[in-house]
N, C-alpha and C. Protein backbone atom coordinates (compact mmCIF):
# COMPACT_ATOMS: atom_id res chain seq x y z
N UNK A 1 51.29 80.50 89.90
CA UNK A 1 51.74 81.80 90.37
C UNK A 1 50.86 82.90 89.79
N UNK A 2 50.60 84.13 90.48
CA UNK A 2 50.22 85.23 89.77
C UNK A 2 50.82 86.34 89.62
N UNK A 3 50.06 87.07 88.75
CA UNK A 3 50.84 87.75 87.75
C UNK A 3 52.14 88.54 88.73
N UNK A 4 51.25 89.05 89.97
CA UNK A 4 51.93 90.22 91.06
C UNK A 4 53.40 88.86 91.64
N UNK A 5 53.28 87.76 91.25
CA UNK A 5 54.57 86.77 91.91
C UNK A 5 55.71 86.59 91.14
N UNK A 6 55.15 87.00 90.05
CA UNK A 6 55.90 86.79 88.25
C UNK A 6 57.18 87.67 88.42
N UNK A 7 56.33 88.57 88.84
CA UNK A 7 57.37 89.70 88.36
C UNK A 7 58.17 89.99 89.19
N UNK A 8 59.52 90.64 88.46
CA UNK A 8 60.66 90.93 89.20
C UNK A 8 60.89 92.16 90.23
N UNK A 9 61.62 91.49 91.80
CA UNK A 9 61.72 92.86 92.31
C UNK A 9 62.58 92.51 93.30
N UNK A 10 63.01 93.81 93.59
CA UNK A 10 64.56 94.49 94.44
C UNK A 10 64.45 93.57 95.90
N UNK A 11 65.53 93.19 96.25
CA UNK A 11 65.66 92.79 97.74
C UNK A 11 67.51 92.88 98.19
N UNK A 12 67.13 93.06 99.13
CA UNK A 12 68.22 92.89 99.86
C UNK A 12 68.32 91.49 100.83
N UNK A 13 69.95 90.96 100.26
CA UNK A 13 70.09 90.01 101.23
C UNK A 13 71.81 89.52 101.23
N UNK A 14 71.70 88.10 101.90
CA UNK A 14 73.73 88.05 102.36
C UNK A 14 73.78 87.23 101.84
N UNK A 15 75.22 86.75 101.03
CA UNK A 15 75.53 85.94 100.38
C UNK A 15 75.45 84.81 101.19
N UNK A 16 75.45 83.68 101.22
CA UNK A 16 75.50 82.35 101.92
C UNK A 16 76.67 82.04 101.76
N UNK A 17 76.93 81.33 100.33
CA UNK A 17 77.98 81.18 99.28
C UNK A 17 77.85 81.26 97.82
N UNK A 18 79.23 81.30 97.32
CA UNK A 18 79.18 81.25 96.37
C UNK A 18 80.96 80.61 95.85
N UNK A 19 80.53 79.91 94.65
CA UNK A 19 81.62 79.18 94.40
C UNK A 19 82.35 79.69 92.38
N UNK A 20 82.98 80.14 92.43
CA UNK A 20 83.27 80.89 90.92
C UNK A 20 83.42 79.17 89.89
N UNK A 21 84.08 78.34 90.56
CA UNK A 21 84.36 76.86 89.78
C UNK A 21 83.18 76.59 89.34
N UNK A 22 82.12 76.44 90.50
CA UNK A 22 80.94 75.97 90.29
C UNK A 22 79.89 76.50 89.26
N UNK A 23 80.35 78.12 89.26
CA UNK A 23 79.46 78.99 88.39
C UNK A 23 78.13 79.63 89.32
N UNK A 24 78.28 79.41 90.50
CA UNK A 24 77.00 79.91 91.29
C UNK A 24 76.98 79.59 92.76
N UNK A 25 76.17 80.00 93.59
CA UNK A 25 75.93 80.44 94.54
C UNK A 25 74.44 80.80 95.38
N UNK A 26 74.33 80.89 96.20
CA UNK A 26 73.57 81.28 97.09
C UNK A 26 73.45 82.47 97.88
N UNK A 27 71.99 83.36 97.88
CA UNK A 27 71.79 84.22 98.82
C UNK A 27 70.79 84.55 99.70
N UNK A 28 70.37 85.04 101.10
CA UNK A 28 69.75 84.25 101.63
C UNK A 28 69.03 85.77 102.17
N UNK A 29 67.99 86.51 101.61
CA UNK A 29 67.06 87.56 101.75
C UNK A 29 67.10 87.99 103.52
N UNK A 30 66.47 89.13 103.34
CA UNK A 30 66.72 89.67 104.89
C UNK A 30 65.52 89.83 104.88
N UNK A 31 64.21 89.59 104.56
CA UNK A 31 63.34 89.00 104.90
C UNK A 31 62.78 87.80 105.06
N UNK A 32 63.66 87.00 105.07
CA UNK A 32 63.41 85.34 104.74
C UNK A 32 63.27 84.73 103.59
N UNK A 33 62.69 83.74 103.49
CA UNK A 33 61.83 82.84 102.55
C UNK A 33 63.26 81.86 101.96
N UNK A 34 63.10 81.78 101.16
CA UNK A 34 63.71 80.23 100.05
C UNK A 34 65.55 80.91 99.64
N UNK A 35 66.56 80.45 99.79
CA UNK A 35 67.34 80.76 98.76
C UNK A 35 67.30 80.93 98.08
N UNK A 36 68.67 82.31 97.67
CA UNK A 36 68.14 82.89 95.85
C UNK A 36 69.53 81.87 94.94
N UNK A 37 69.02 81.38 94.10
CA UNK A 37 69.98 81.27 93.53
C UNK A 37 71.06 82.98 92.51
N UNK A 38 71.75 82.96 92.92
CA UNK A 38 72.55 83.70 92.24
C UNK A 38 73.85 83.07 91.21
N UNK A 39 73.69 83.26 90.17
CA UNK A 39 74.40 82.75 88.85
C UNK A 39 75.36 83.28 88.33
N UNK A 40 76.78 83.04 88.01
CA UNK A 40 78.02 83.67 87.87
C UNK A 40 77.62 84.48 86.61
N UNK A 41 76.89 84.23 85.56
CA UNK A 41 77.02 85.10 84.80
C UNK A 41 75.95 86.62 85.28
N UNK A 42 75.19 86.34 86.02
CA UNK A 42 74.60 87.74 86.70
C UNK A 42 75.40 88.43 87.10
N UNK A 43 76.70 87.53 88.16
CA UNK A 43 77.57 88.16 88.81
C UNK A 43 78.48 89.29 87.61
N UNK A 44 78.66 88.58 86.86
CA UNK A 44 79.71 88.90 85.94
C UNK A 44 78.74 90.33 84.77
N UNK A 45 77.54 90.19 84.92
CA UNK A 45 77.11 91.38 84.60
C UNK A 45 77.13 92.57 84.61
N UNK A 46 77.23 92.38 86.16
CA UNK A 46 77.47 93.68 87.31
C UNK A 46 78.67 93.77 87.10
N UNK A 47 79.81 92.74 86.51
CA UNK A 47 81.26 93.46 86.31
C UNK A 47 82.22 92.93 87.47
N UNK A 48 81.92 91.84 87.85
CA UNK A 48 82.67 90.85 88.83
C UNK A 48 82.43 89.11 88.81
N UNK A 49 83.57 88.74 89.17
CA UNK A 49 83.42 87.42 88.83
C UNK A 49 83.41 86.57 90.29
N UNK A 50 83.44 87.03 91.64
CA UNK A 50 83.17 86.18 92.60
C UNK A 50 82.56 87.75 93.41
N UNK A 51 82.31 86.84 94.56
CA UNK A 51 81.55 87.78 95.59
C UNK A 51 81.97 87.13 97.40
N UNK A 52 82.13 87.70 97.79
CA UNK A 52 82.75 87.33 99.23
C UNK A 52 81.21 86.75 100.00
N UNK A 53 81.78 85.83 100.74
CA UNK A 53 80.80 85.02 101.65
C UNK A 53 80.54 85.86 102.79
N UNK A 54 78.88 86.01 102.97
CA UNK A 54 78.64 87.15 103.56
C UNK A 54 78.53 88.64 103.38
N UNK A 55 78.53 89.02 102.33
CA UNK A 55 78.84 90.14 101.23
C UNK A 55 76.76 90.48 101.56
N UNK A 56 76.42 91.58 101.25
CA UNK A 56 75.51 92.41 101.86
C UNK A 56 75.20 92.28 99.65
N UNK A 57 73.76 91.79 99.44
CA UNK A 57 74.00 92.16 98.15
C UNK A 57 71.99 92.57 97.56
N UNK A 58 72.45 93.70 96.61
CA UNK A 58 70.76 93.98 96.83
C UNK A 58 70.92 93.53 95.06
N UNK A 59 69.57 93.07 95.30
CA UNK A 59 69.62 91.99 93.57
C UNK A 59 68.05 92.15 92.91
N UNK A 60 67.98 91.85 91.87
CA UNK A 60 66.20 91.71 91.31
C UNK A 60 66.58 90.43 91.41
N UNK A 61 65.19 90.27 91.86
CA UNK A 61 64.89 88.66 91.79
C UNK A 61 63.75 88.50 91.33
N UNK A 62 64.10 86.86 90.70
CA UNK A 62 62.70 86.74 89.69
C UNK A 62 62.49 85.33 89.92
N UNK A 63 60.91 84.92 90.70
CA UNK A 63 60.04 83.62 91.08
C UNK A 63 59.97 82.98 90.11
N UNK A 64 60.89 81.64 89.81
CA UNK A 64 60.68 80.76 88.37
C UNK A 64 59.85 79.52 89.04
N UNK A 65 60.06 78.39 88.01
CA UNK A 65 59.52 77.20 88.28
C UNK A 65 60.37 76.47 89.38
N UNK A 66 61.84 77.06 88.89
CA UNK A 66 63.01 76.46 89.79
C UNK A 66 63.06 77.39 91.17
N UNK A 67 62.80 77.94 91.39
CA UNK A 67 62.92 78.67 92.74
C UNK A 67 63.12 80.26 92.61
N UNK A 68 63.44 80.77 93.33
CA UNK A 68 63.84 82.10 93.56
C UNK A 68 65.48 82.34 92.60
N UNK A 69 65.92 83.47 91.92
CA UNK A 69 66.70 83.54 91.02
C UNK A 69 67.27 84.95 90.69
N UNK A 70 68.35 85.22 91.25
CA UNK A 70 68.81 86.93 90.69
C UNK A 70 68.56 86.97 89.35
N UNK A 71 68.38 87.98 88.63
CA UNK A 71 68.48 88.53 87.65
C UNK A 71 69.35 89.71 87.09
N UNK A 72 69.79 90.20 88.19
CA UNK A 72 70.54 91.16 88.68
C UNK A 72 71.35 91.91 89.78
N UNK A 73 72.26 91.76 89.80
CA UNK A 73 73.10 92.67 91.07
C UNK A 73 72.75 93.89 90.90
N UNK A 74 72.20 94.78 91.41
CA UNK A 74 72.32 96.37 91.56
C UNK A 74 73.82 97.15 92.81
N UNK A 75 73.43 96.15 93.60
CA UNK A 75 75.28 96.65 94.30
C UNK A 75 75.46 95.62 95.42
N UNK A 76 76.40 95.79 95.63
CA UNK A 76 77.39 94.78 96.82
C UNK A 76 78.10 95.34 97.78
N UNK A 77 77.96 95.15 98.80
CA UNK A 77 78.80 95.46 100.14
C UNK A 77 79.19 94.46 100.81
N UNK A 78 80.84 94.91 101.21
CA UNK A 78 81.76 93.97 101.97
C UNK A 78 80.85 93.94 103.03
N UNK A 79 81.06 91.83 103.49
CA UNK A 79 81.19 91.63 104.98
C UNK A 79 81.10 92.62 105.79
N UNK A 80 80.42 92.79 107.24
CA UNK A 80 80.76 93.71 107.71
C UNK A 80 81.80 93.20 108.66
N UNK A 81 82.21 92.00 109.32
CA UNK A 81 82.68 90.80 110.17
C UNK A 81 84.32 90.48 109.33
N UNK A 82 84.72 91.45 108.61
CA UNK A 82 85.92 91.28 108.11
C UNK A 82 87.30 91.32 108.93
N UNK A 83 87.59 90.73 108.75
CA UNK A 83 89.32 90.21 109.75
C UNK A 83 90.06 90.93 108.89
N UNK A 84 91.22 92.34 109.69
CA UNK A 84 92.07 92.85 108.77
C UNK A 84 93.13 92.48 109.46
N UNK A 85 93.18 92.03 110.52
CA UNK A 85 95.11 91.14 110.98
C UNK A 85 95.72 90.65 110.18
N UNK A 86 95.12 90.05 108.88
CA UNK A 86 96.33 90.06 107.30
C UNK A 86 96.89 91.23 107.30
N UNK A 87 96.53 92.42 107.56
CA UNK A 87 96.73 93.97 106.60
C UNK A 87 97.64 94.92 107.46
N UNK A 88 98.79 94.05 108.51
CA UNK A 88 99.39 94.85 108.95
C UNK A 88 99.92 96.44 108.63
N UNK A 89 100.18 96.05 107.05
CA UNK A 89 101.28 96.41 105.99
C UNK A 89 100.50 98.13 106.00
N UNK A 90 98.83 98.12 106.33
CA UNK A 90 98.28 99.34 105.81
C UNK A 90 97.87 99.86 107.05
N UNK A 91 98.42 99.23 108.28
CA UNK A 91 98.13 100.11 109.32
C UNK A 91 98.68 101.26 109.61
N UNK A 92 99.96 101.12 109.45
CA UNK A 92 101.01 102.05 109.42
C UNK A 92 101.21 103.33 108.22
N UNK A 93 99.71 103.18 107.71
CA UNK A 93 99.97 103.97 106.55
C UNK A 93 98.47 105.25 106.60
N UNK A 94 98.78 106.42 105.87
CA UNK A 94 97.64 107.70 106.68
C UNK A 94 96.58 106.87 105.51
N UNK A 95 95.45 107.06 106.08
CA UNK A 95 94.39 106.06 105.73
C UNK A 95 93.70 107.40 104.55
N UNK A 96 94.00 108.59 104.61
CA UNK A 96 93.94 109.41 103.48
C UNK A 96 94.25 109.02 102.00
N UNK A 97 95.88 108.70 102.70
CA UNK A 97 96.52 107.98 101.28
C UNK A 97 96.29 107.14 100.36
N UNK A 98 95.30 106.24 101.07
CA UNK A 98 94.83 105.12 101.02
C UNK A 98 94.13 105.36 100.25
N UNK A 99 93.24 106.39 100.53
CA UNK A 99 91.54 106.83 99.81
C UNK A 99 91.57 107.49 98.75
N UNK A 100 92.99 108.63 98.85
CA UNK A 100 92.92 108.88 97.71
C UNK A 100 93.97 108.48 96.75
N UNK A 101 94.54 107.18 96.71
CA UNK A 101 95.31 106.95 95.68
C UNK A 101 93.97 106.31 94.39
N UNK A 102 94.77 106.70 93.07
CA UNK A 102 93.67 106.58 91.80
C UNK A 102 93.23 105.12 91.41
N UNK A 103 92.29 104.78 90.91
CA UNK A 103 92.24 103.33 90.74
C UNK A 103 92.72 103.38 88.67
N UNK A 104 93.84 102.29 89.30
CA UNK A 104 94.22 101.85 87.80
C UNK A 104 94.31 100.39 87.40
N UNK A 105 93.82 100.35 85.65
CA UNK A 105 93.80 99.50 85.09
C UNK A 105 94.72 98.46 84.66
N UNK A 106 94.20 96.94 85.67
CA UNK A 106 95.67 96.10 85.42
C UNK A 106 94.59 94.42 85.55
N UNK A 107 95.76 93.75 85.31
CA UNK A 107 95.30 92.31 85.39
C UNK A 107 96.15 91.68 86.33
N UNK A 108 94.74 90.27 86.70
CA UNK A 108 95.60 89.31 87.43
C UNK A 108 96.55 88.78 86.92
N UNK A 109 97.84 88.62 87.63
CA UNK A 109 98.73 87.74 87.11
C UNK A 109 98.33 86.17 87.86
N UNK A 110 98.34 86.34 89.07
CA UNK A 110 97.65 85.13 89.72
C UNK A 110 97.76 85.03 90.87
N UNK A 111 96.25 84.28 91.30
CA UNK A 111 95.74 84.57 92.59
C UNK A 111 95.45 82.86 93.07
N UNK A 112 95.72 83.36 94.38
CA UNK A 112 96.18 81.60 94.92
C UNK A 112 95.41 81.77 96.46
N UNK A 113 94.07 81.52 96.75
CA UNK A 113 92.94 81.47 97.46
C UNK A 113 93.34 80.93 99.27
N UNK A 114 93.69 79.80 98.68
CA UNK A 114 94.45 78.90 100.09
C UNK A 114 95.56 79.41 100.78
N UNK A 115 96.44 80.24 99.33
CA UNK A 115 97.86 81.23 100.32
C UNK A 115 97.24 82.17 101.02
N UNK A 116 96.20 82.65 100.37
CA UNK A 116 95.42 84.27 100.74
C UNK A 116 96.53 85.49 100.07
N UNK A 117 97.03 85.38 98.84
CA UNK A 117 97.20 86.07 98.22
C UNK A 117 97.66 85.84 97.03
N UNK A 118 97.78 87.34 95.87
CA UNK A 118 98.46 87.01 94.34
C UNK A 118 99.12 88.42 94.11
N UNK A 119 99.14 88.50 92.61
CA UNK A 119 99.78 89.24 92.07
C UNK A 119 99.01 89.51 91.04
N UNK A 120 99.00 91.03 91.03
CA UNK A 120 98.04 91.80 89.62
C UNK A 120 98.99 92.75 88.43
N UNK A 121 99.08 93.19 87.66
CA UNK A 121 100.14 93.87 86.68
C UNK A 121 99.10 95.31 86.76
N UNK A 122 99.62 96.18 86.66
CA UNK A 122 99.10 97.56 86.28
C UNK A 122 99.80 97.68 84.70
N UNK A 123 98.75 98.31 84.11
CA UNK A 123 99.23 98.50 82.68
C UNK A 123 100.15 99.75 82.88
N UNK A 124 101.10 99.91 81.74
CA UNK A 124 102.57 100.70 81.78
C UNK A 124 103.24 100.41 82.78
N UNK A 125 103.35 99.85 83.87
CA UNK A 125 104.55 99.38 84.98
C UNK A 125 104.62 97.80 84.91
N UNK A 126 106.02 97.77 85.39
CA UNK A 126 106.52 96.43 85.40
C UNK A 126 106.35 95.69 86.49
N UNK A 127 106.26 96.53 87.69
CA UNK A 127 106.19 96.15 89.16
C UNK A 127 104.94 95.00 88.96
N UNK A 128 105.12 93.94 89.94
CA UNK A 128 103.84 93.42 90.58
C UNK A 128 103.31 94.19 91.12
N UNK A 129 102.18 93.82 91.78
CA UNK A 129 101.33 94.64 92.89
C UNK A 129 100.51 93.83 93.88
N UNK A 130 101.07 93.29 94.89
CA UNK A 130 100.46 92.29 95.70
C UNK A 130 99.20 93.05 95.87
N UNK A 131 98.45 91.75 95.74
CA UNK A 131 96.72 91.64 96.23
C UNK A 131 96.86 90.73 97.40
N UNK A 132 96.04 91.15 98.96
CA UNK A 132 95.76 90.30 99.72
C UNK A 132 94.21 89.51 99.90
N UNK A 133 94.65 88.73 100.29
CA UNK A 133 92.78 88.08 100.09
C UNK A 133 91.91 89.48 100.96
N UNK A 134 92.62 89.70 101.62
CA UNK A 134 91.61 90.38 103.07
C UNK A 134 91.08 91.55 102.25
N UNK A 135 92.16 92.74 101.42
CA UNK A 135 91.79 93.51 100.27
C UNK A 135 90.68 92.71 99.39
N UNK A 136 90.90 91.86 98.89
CA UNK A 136 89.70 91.44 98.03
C UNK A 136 88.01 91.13 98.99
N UNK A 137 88.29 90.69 100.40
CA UNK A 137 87.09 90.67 100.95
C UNK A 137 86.01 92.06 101.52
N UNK A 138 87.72 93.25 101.78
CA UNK A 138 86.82 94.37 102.33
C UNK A 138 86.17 94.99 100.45
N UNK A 139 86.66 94.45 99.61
CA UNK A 139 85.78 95.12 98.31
C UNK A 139 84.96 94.31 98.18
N UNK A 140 84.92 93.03 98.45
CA UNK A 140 83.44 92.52 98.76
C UNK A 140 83.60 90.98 97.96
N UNK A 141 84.74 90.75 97.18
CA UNK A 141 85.28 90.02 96.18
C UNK A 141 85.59 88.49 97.36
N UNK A 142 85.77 87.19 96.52
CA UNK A 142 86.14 86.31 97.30
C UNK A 142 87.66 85.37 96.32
N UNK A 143 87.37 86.00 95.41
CA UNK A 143 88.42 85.26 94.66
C UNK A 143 88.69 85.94 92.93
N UNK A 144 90.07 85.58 92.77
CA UNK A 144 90.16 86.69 91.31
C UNK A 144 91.02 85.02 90.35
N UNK A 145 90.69 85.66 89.05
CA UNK A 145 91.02 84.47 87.91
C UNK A 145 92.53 85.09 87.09
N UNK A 146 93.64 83.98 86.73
CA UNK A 146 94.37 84.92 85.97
C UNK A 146 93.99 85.27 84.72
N UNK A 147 94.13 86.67 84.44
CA UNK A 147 94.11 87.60 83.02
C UNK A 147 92.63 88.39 83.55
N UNK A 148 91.98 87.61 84.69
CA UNK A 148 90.63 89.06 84.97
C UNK A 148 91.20 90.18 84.79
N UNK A 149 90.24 90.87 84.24
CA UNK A 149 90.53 92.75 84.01
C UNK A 149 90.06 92.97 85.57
N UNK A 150 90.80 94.25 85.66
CA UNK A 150 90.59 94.39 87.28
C UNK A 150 90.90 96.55 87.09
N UNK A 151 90.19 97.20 88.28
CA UNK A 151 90.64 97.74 88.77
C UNK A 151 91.10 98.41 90.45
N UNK A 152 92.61 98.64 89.95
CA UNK A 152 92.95 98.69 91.65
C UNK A 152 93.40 100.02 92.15
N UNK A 153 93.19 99.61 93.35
CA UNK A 153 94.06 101.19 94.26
C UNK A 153 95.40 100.63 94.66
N UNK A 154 96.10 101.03 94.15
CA UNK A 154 98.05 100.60 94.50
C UNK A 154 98.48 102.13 95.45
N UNK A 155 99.21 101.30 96.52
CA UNK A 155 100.13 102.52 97.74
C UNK A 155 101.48 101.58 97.32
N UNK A 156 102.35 102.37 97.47
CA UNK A 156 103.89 101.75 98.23
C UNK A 156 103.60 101.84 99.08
N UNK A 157 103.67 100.18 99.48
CA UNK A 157 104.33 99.53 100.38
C UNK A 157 105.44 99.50 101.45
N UNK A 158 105.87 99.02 102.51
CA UNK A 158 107.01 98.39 103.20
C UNK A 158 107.40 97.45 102.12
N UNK A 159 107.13 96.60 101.62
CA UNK A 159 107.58 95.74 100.77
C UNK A 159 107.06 95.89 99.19
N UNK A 160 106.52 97.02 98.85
CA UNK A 160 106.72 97.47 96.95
C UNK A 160 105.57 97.63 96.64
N UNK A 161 104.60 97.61 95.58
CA UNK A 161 103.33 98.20 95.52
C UNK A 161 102.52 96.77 95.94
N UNK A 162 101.32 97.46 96.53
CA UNK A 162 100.12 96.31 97.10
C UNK A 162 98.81 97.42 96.95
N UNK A 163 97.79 96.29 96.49
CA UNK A 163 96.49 96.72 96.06
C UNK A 163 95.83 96.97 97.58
N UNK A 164 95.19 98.03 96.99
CA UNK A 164 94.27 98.49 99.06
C UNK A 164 92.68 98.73 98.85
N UNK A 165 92.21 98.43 97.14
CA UNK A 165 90.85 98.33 96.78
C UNK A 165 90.97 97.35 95.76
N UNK A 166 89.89 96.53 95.39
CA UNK A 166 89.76 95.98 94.01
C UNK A 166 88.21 95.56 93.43
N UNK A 167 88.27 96.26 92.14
CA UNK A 167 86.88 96.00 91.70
C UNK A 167 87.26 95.40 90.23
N UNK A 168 86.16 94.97 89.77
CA UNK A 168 86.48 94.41 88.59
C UNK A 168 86.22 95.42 87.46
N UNK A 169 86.78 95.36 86.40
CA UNK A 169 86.50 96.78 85.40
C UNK A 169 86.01 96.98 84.93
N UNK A 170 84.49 96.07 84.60
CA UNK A 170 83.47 96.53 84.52
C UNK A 170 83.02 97.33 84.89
N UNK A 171 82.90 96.99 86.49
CA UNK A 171 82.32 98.00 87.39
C UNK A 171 83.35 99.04 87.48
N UNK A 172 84.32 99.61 87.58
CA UNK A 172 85.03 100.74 87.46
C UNK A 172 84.77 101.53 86.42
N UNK A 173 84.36 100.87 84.91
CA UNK A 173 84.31 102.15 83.68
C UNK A 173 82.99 102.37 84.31
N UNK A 174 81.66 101.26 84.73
CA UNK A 174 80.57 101.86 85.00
C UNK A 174 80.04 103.04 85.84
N UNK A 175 81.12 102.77 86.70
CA UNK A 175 81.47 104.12 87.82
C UNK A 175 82.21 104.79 87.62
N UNK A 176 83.24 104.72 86.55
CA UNK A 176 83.92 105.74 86.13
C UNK A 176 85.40 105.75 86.82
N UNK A 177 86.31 104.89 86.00
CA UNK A 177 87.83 105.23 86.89
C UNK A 177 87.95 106.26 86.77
N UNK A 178 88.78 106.60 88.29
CA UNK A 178 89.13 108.28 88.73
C UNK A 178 90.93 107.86 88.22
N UNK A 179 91.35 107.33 87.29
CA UNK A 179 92.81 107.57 87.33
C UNK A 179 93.52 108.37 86.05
């Protein structure tokens, strides 16, 4: 390789997959060439622990012996091909409300992939706060662990508080919770 192949640089591309059990994943450049490997602890750098299949993600990448290799997430965007027919619950609701309710600091209680949904705790309330998978895909997320630090956007519900954003809290102090 030379020196100009060595070195690390910005691309944009879509997740293929990625598996949190496994510890890694695949992403597949929007200019072509080789799969990147992308590695849960990169993920978890950026302040998240999964990433939705199909997720829009711009990364440094760095040419090893082993192949092509993030080094870094710089940012992530949901699917654009996202199914919200789970999300009856927020149709009926002014999509203002939505935007501007505050994001606060809570944990998974537990998240169950195959139901397509869980339950997160907000710190100082007792309430659950249903998480739907479909919420976790339009933030770009594919799956949450119990006790992940998380931050969410909670509305009342028809049926009691439910999360309508979720990022992990890394990335929220890095951006700064608004709550």
């Amino acid at each position: 390789m030379t020196d100009e192949e060595e070195k690390p640089r910005e691309l944009v591309g879509r997740v293929k997959w990625f598996d949190p059990v496994k510890g890694f994943g695949f992403v597949v450049a929007e200019e072509g060439g080789p799969d990147i490997l992308l590695h849960a602890n990169v993920l978890r750098n950026f302040g998240q622990s999964s990433v939705a299949d199909r997720a829009t993600v711009h990364l440094t990448v760095q040419k090893t012996d082993r192949g092509a290799q993030a080094v870094e997430v710089l940012k992530i965007e949901p699917p654009e091909d996202i199914d919200t027919s789970g999300l009856s619950d927020l149709d009926e609701i002014d999509p203002e409300l939505i935007r501007s309710a505050p994001l606060e600091p809570a944990r998974v209680k537990w998240f169950d992939k195959s139901k397509g949904f869980g339950f997160a705790n907000t710190f100082g309330r007792d309430e659950d706060v249903f998480v739907h998978i479909e919420v976790l895909r339009r933030s770009g997320l594919a799956d949450l662990q119990p006790g992940e630090a998380l931050a969410i956007r909670v509305i009342d519900g028809k049926r009691g508080r439910m999360a309508t954003e979720v990022c992990g809290w890394e990335m929220a102090v890095k951006h700064g919770v608004d709550g």
